[in-house]
Protein backbone atom coordinates (compact mmCIF):
# COMPACT_ATOMS: atom_id res chain seq x y z
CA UNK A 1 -94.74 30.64 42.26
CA UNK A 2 -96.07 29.39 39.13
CA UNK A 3 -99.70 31.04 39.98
CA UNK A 4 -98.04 34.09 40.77
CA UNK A 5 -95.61 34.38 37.15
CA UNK A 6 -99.00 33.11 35.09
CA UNK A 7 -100.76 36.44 37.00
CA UNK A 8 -98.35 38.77 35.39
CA UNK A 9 -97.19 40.38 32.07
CA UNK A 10 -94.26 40.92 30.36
CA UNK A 11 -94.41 44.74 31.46
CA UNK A 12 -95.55 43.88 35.27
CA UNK A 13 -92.16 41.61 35.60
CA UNK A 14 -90.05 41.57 32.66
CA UNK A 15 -86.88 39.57 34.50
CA UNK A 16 -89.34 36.66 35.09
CA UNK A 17 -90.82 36.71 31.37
CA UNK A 18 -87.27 37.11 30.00
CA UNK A 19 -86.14 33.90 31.92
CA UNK A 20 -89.47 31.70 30.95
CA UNK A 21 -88.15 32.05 27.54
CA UNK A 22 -84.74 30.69 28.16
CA UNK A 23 -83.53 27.55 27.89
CA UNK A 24 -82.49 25.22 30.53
CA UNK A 25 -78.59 26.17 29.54
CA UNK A 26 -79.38 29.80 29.21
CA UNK A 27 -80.73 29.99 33.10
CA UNK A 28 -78.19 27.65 34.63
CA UNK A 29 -74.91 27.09 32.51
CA UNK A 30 -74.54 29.58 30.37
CA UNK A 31 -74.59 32.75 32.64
CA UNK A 32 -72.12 33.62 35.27
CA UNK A 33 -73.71 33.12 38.82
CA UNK A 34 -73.26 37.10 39.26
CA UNK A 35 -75.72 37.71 35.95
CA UNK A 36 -78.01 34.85 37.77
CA UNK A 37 -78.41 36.81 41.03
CA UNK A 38 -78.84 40.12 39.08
CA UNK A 39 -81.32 39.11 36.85
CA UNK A 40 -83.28 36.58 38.81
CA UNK A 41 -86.77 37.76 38.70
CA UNK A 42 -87.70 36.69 42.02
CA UNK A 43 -84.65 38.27 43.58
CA UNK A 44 -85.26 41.12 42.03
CA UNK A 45 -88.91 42.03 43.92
CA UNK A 46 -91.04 40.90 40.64
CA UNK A 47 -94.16 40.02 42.33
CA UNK A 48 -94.02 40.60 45.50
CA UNK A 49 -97.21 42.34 45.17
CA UNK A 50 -98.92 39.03 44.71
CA UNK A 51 -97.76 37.69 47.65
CA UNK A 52 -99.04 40.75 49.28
CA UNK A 53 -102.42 39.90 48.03
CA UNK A 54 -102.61 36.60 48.61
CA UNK A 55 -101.72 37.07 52.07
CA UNK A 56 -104.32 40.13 52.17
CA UNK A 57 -107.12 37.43 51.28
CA UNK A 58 -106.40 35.34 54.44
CA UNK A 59 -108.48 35.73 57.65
CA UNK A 60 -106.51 37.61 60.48
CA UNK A 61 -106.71 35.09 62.74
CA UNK A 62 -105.24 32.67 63.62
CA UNK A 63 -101.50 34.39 62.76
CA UNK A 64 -100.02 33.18 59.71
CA UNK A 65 -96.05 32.51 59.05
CA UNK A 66 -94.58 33.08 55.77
CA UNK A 67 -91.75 31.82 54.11
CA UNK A 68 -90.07 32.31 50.93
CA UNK A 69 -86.88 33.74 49.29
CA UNK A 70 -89.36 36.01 47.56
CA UNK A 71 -89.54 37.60 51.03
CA UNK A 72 -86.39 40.46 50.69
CA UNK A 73 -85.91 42.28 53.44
CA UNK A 74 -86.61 45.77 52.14
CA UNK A 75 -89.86 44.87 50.75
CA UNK A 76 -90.96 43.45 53.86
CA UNK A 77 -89.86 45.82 56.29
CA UNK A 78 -92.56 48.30 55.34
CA UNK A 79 -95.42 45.80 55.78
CA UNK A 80 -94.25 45.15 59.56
CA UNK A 81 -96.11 46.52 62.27
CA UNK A 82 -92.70 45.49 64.45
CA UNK A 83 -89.57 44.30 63.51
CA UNK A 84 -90.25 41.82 66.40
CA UNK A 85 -92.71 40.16 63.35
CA UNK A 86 -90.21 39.02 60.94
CA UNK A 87 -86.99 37.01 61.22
CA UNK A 88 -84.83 36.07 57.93
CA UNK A 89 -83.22 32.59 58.25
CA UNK A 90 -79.98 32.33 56.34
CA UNK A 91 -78.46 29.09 55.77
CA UNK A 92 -75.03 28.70 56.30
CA UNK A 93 -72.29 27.38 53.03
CA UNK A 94 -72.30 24.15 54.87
CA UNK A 95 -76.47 23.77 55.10
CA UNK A 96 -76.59 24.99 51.63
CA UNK A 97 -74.17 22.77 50.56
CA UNK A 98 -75.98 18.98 52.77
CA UNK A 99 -78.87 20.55 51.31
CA UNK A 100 -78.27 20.53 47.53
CA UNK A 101 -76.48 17.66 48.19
CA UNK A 102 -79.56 15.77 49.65
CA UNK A 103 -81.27 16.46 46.82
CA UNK A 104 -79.21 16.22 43.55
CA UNK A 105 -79.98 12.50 42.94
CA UNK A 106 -78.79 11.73 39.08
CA UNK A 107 -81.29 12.09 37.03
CA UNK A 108 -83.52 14.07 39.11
CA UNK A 109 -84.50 17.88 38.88
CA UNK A 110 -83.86 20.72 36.78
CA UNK A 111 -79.96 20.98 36.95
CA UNK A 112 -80.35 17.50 35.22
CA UNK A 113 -82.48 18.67 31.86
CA UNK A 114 -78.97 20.95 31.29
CA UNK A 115 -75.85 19.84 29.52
CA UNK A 116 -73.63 20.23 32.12
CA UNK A 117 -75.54 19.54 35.41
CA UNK A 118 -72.32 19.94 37.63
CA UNK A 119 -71.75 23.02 36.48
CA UNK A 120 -75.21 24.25 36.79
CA UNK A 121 -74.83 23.24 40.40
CA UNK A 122 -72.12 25.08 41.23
CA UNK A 123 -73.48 28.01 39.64
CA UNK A 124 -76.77 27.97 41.25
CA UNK A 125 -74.76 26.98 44.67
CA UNK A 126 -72.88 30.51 44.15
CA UNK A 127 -75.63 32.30 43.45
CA UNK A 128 -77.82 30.83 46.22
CA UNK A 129 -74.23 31.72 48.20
CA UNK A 130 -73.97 35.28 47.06
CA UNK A 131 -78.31 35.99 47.61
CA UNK A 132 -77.37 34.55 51.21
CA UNK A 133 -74.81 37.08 51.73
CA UNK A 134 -76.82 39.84 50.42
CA UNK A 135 -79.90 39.30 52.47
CA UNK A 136 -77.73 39.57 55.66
CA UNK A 137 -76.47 42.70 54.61
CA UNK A 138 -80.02 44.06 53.40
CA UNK A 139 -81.30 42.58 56.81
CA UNK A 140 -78.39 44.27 59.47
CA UNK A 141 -78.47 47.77 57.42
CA UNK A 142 -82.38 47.47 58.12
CA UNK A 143 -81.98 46.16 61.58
CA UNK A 144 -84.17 43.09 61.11
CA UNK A 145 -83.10 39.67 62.83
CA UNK A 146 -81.43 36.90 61.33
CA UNK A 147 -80.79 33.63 62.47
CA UNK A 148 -77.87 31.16 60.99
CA UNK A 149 -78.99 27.99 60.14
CA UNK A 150 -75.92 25.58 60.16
CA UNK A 151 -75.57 21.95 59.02
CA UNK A 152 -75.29 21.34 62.71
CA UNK A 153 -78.65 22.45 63.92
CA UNK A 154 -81.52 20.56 64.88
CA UNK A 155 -85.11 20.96 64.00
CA UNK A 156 -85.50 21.57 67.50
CA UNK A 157 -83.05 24.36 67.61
CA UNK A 158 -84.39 26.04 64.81
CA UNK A 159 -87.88 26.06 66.46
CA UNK A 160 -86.13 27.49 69.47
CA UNK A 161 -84.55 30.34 68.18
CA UNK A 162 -87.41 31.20 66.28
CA UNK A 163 -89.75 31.21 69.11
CA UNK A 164 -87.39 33.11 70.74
CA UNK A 165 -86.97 35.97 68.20
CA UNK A 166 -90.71 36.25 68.12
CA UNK A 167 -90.77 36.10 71.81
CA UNK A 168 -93.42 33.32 72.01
């Protein structure tokens, strides 16, 4: 990600250049989680393009799997030669939740360089909450498969059902 915002411009992706030059307080506490999601660069489709490239510069074979919140639905669809090629994994409030949780030790990333980390946290945790929500949607209006990842689920699972909705 940081390759891919130094390879554009202010005009190419204005979201992304607009929240480089905030502060740590002005992306996390200071802005409702609703104003987060909106304006969120990558959320938004700013370079997605790059991706495209990048991918484009790979050989064809063997297959490649991507991965990314970068991927939206809508932008994707297009590229696919079958919906059969794409499945969007959305975690659950619970996964979210173990996840962030797993990895907020004090003192420790980003949500830490704010002035109110637990705030930040819960903001970010609604956004991530609300982007969750809104790829479903984007995916079921597009008829693209999903699979819920729960707090529950094994590695093993998740290979399973992924195999399965690419019929491996």
């Amino acid at each position: 990600m940081r390759d891919h915002a130094g390879r554009t411009t202010p005009a190419e992706a204005p979201f992304l250049h607009k929240f480089i030059a905030m502060d740590m307080d002005e992306r996390w506490v200071n802005r409702s989680p609703e104003v987060m999601l909106e304006t969120f660069h990558w959320f938004r489709g700013e370079g997605f393009g790059l991706i495209v490239e990048d991918l484009l510069r790979l050989p064809q074979q063997p297959c490649v799997i991507v991965e990314g919140f970068r991927l939206l639905p809508h932008l994707v669809k297009p590229l696919l030669a079958a919906p059969a090629h794409a499945v969007w994994l959305l975690a659950t409030p619970d996964f979210r939740r173990l996840a962030i949780q797993s990895r907020a030790v004090p003192g420790e990333g980003f949500v830490w360089k704010t002035s109110d980390p637990a705030k930040a946290g819960r903001n970010i945790a609604e956004r991530e909450r609300m982007f969750t929500r809104r790829l479903q949607e984007e995916a079921e209006r597009l008829q693209l498969p999903t699979i819920q990842v729960d707090a529950t689920m094994t590695e093993d699972d998740l290979c399973g059902q992924v195999t399965s909705a690419f019929g491996l």
